[in-house]
Protein backbone atom coordinates (compact mmCIF):
# COMPACT_ATOMS: atom_id res chain seq x y z
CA UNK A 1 0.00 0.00 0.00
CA UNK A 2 1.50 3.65 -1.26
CA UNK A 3 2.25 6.01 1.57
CA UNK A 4 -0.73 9.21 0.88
CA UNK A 5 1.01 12.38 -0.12
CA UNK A 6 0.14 13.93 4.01
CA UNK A 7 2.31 10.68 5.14
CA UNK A 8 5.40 11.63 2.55
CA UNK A 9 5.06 15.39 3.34
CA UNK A 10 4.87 14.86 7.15
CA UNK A 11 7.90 12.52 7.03
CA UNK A 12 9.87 14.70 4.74
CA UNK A 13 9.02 17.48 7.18
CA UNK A 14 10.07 15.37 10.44
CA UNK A 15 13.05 14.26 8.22
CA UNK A 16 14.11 18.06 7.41
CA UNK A 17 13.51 19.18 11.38
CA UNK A 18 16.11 16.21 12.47
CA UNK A 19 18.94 16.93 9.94
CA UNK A 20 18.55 20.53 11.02
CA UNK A 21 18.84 20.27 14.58
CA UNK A 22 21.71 17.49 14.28
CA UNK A 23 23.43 20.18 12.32
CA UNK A 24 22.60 23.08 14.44
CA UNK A 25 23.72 20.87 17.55
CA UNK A 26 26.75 19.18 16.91
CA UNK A 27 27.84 20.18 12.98
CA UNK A 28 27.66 24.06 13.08
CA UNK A 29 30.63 25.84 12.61
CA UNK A 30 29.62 27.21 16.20
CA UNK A 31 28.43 24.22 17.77
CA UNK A 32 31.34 24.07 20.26
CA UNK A 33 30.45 27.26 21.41
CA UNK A 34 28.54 27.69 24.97
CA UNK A 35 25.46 28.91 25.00
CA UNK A 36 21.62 27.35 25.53
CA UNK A 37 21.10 24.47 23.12
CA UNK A 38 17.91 25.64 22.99
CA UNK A 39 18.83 28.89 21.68
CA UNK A 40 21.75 27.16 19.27
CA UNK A 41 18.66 25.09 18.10
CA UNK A 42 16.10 27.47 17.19
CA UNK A 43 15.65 31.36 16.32
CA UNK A 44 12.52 31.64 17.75
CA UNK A 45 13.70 31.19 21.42
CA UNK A 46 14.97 34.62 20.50
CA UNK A 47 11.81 35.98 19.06
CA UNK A 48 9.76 34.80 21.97
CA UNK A 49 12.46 37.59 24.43
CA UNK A 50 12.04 40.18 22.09
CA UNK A 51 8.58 40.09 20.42
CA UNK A 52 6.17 38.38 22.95
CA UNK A 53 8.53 39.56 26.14
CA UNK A 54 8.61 43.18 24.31
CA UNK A 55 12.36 43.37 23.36
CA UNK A 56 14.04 41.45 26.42
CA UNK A 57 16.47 39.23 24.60
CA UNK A 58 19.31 41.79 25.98
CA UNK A 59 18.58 40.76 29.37
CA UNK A 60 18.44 37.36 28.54
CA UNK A 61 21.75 37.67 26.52
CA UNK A 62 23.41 39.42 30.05
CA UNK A 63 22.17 36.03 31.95
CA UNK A 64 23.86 33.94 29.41
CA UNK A 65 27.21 35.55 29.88
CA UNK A 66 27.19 35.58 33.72
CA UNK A 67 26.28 31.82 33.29
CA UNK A 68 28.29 30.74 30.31
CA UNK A 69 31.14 33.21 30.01
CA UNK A 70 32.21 36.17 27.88
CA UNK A 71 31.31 34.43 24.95
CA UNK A 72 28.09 32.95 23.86
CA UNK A 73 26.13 31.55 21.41
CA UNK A 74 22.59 33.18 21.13
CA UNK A 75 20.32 31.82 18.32
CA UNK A 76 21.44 29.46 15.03
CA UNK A 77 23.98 31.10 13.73
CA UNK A 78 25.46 34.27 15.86
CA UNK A 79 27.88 34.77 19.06
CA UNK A 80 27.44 37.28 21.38
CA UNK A 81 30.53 38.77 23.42
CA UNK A 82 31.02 40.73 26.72
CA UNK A 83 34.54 41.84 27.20
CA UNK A 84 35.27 45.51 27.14
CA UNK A 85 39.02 44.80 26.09
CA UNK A 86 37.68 43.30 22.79
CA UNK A 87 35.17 45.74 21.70
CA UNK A 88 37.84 47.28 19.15
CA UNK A 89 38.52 43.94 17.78
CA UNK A 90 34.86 43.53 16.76
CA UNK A 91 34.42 46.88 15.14
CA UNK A 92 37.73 47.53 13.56
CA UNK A 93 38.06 50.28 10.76
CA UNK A 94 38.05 48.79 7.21
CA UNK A 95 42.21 48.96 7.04
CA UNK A 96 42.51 46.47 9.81
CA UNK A 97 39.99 43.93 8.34
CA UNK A 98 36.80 44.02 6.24
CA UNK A 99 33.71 43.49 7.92
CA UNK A 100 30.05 43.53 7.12
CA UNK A 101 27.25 44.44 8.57
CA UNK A 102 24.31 41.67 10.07
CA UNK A 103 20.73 42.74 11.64
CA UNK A 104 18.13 40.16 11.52
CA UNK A 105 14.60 41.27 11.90
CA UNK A 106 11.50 39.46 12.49
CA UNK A 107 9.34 40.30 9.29
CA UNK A 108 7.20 43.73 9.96
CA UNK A 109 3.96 41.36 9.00
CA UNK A 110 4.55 39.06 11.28
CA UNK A 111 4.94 41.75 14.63
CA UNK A 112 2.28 43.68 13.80
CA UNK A 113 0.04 41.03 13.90
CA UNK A 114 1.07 39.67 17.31
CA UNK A 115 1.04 43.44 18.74
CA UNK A 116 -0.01 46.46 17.67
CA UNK A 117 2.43 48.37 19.30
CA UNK A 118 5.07 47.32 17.00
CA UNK A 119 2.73 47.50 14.03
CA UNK A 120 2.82 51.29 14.60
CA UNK A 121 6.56 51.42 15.08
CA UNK A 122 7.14 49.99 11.38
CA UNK A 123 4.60 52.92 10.14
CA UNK A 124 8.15 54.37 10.26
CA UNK A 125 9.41 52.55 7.72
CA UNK A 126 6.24 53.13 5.64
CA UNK A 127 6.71 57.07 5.98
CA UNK A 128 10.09 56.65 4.69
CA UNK A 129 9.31 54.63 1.47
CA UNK A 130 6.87 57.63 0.55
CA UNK A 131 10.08 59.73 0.77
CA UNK A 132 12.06 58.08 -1.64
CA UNK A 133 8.91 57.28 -3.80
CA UNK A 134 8.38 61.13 -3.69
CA UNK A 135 11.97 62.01 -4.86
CA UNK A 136 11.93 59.73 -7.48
CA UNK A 137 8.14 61.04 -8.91
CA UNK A 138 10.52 64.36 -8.68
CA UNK A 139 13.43 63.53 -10.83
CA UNK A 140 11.06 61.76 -13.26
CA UNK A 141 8.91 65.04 -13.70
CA UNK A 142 12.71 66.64 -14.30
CA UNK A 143 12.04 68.77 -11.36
CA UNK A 144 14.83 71.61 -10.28
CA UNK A 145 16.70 69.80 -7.15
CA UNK A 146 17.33 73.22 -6.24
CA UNK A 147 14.04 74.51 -5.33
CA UNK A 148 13.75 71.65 -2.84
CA UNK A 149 16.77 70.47 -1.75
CA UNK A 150 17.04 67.47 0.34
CA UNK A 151 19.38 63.79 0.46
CA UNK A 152 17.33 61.54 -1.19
CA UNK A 153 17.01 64.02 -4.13
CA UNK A 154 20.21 64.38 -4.08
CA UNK A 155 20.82 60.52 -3.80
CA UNK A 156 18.16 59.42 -6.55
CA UNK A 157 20.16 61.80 -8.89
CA UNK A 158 23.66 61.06 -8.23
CA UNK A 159 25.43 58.65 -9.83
CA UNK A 160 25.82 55.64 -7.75
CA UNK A 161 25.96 52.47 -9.12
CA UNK A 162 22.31 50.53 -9.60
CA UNK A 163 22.92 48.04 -6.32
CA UNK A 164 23.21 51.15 -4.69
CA UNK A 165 20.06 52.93 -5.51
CA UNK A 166 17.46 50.14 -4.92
CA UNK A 167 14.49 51.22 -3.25
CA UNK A 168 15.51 49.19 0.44
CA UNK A 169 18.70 50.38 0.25
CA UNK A 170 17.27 54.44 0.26
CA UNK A 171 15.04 53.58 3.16
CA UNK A 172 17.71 52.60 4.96
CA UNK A 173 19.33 55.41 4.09
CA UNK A 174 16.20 57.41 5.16
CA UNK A 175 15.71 55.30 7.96
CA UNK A 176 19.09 56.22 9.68
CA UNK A 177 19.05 60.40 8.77
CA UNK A 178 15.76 60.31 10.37
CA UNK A 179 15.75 57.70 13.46
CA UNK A 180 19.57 58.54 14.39
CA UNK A 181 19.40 62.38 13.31
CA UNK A 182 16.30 62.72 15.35
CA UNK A 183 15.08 60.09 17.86
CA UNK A 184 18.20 59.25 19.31
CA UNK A 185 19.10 62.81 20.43
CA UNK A 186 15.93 63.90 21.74
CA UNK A 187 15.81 60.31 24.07
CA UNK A 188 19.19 61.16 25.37
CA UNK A 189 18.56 64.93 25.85
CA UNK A 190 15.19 63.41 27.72
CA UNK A 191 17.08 61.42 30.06
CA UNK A 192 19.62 63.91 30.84
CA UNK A 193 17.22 66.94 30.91
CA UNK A 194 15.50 64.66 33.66
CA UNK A 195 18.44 63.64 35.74
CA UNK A 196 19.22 67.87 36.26
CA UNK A 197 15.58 68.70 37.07
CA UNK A 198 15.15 65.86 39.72
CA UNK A 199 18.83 66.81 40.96
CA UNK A 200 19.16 70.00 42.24
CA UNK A 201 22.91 69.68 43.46
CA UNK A 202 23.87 68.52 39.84
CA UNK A 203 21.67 71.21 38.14
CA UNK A 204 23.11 73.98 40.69
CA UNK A 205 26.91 72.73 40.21
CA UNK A 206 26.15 72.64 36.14
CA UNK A 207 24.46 76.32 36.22
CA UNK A 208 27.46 77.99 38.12
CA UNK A 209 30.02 76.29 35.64
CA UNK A 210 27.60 77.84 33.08
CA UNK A 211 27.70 81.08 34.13
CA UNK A 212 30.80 82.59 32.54
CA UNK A 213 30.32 81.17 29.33
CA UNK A 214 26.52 81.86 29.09
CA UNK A 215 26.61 85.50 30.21
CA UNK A 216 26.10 87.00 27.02
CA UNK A 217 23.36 84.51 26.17
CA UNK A 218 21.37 85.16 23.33
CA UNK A 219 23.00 87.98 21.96
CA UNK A 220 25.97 85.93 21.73
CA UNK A 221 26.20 81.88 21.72
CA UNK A 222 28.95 80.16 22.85
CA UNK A 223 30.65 77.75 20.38
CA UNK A 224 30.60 73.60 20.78
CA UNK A 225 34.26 73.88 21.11
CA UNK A 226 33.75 76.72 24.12
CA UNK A 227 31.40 74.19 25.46
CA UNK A 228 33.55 71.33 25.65
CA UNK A 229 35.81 73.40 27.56
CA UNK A 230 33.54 73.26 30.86
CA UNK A 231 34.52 69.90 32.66
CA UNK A 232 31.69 69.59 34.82
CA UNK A 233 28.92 69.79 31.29
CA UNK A 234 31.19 67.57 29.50
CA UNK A 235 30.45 65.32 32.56
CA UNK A 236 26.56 65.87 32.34
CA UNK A 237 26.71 65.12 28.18
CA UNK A 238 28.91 62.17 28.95
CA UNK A 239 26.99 60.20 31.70
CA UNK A 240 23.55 60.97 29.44
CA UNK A 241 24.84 59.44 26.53
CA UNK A 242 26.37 56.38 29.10
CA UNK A 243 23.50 55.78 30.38
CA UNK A 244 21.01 56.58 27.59
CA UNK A 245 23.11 53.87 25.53
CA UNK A 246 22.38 55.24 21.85
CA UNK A 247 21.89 51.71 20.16
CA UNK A 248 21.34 49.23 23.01
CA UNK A 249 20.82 46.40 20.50
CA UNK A 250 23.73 44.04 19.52
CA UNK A 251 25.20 45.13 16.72
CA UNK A 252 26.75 41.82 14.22
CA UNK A 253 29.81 42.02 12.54
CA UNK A 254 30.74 39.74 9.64
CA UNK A 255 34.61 38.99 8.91
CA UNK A 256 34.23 37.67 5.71
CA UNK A 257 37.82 37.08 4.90
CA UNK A 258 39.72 35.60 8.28
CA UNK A 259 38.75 34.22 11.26
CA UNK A 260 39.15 35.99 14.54
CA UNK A 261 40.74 35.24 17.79
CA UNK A 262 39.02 36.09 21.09
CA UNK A 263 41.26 33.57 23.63
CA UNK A 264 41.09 30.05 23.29
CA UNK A 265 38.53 30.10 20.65
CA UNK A 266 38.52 30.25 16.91
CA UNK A 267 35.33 32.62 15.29
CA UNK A 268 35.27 30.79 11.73
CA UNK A 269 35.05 33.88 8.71
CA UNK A 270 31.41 34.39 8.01
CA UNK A 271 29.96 33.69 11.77
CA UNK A 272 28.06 36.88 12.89
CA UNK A 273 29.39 38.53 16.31
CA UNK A 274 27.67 41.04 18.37
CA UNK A 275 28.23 43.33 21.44
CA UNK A 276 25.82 46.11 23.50
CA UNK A 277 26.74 49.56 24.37
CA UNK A 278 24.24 48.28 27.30
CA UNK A 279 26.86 45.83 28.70
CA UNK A 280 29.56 48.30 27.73
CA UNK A 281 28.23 51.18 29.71
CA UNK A 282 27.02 49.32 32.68
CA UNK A 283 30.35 47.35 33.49
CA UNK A 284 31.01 47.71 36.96
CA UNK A 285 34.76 47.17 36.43
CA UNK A 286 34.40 49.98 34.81
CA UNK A 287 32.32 52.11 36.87
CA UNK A 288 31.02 52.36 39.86
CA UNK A 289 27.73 52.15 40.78
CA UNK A 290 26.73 52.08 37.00
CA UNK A 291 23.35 52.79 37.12
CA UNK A 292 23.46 56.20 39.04
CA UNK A 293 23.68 59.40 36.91
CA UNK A 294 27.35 60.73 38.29
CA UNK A 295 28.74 63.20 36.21
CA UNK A 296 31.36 63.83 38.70
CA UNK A 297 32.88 60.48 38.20
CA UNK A 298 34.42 61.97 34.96
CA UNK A 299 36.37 64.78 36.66
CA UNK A 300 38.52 62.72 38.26
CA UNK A 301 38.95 60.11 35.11
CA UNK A 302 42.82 59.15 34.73
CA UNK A 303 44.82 58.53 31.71
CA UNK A 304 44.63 55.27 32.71
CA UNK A 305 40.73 54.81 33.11
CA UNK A 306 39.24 52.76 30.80
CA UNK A 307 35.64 54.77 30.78
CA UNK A 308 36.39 56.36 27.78
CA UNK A 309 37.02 52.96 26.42
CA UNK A 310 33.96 51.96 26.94
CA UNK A 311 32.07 54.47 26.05
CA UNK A 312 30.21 53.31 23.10
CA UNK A 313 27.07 55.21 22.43
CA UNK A 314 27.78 55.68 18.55
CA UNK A 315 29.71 52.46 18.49
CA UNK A 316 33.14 52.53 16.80
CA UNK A 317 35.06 51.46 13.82
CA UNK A 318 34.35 51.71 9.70
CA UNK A 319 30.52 51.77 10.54
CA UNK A 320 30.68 54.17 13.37
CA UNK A 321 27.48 56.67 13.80
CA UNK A 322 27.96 59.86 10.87
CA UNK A 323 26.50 61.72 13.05
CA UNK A 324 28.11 61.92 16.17
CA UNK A 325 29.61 65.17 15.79
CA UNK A 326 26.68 66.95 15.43
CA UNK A 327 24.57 64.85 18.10
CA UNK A 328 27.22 66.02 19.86
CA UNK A 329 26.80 69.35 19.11
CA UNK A 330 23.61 69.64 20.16
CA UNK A 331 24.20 68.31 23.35
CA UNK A 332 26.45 70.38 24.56
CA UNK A 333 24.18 73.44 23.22
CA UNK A 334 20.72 72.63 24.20
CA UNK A 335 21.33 71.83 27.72
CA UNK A 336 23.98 74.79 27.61
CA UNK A 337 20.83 77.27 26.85
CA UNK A 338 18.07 75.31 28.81
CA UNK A 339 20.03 74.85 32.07
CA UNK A 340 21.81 78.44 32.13
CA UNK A 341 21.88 80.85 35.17
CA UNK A 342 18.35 82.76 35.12
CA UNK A 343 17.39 79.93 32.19
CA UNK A 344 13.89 78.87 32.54
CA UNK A 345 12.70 77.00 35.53
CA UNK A 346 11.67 73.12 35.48
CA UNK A 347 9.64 71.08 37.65
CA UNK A 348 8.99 67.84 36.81
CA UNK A 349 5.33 66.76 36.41
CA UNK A 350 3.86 63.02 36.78
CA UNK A 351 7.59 61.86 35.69
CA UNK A 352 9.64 59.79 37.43
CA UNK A 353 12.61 57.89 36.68
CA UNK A 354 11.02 54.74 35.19
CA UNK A 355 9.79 57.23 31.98
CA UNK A 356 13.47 57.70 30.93
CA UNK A 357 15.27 54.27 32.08
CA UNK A 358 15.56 51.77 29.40
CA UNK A 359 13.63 49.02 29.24
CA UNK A 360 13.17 47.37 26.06
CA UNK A 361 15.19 46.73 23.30
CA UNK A 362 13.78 47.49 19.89
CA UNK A 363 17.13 48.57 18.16
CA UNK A 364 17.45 51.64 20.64
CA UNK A 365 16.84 51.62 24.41
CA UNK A 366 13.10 52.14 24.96
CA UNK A 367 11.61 52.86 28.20
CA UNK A 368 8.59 51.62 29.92
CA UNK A 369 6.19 50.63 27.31
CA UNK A 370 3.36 52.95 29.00
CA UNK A 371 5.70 56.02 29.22
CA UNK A 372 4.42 59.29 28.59
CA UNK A 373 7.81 60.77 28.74
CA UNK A 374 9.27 63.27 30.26
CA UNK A 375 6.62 66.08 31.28
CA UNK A 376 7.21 69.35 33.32
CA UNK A 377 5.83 72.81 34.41
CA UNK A 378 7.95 75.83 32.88
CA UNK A 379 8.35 79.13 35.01
């Protein structure tokens, strides 16, 4: 009697699950490397921490390396590593070795059906398909690029090779001028602007430093580089953007030509490896007490310190953040002109310091999903 067509497909099926969790297991490139086999034997262990647990595969990822080591494997095919001393290693510039870029996402069909939270988060991506659709309606109606100047009409007419002007790869390009140019600042600015109203000995110490360079103020600015004069602001900028994180999700490399070396193990060309400005920032080897806002802990910081080394919060390397001067910039300037002797006066209102912690991890550090951010009376 002939096996039904159900029969062959279920056994093909069964057949196809065994293979690939004999290879994931034990034949892997990776295989040898700790981590859950759970994780090693299926991707959506991680898409249960960070879709149905609401980005919480970072956490999960911290637990791994305080039970398995500094090195881990995470899903099917990517290693995760916490060890400050071989950040640089991972994100080298492009004349120490090539590298290329990994980031996984669960499908935007997919999340938005399980939550509508993160159905609205991808309208993002919608709103920035309209913009490249938009510049390339311009250039095909020959319009002046002049009259409306902006990247992507400037990108859609340039002359970059074809690969390079798909319609994905100008959202992404979209996608980062808007989301890093915008949303990234104003969370950090939120979290520091926070930490100064609710501390009055930090806002009072940061207004008298003020004072001689903001004396003038607004007939006449002071510059960024005037700015990052003043030791104790440079302190303020510098613990927001440690403990605002920029990107708290793990960022892949790719060596696509060698292997590389961490220790006693061997990362075969190809593997993807990861590491968190969240894990970075909050090392208490590093600094202590992590989690408190300190600004003063960078006045006394020694040649010798390694916080600067581990301050990561527009990564490092050939793929470094573009933008980190001026995010910079604007730092140091905004809270310069907010937080100036006889500035405006803050109180907070229905905040507290759960609206500006982060949370979640959905690419950047979120905070509580039912934040309404950071809200205050002006005098």
């Amino acid at each position: 009697m002939f096996a039904t067509p159900v029969v062959i497909i279920a056994v093909v099926c069964l057949s196809y699950i065994i293979c690939l969790a004999v290879y994931r297991l034990w034949l892997s490139p990776i295989a040898s490397f700790p981590g859950p086999k759970l994780a090693a034997l299926t991707g959506w262990y991680e898409f249960y921490y960070d879709v149905i647990l609401n980005g919480s595969y970072l956490y999960k990822i911290e637990e791994m390396h305080h039970q398995f080591g500094p090195i881990v494997r995470i899903n099917p095919a990517e290693l995760s590593i916490n060890d400050p001393e071989f950040y640089s290693e991972v994100y080298v510039t492009a004349n120490v070795r090539r590298t290329d870029k990994c980031l996984s996402m669960v499908p935007n069909a997919v999340v938005g059906f399980l939550d509508d939270k993160f159905a609205s988060w991808f309208q993002f991506e919608k709103m920035t398909r309209k913009y490249v659709a938009d510049a390339r309606r311009d250039k095909a109606n020959g319009s002046d690029i002049s009259a409306r100047p902006t990247v992507l009409r400037h990108l859609v007419n340039c002359d970059l090779p074809s690969s390079e002007m798909q319609d994905d790869r100008l959202c992404q390009e979209a996608q980062s001028l808007i989301g890093a140019g915008t949303f990234t600042t104003a969370s950090i600015l939120s979290f520091i602007s926070y930490q100064l109203i609710a501390n009055e000995r930090v806002r009072s110490t940061l207004k008298e430093e003020l004072g001689s360079v903001m004396v003038g103020y607004p007939e006449t600015i002071p510059s960024w580089s005037q700015l990052e004069q003043l030791p104790y602001l440079c302190g303020v900028v510098k613990e927001g953007l440690r403990l605002s994180y920029g990107v708290v999700h793990r960022l892949p490399r790719i060596s696509p030509d060698i292997p590389i070396r961490y220790k006693t193990w061997t990362i075969p060309r190809g593997v993807p490896v990861g590491m968190s400005s969240y894990y970075m920032h909050n090392d208490p080897d590093t600094y202590a007490s992590p989690l408190e806002f300190l600004p003063e802990r960078w006045l006394n910081d020694s040649p010798g310190s390694n916080m600067n080394r581990n301050l990561v919060p527009f990564t490092r390397g050939s793929r470094a953040c573009l933008g980190m001067h001026l995010a910079s910039a604007e730092l140091y300037l905004t809270i310069a002109i907010l937080f100036r002797p006889n500035g405006p006066a803050f109180e907070l209102f229905d905040t507290d310091e759960s609206d500006v912690r982060v949370k979640h991890d959905f690419f950047i550090g979120v905070p509580k999903m039912d934040t309404k951010g950071v809200r205050v009376r002006v005098s």
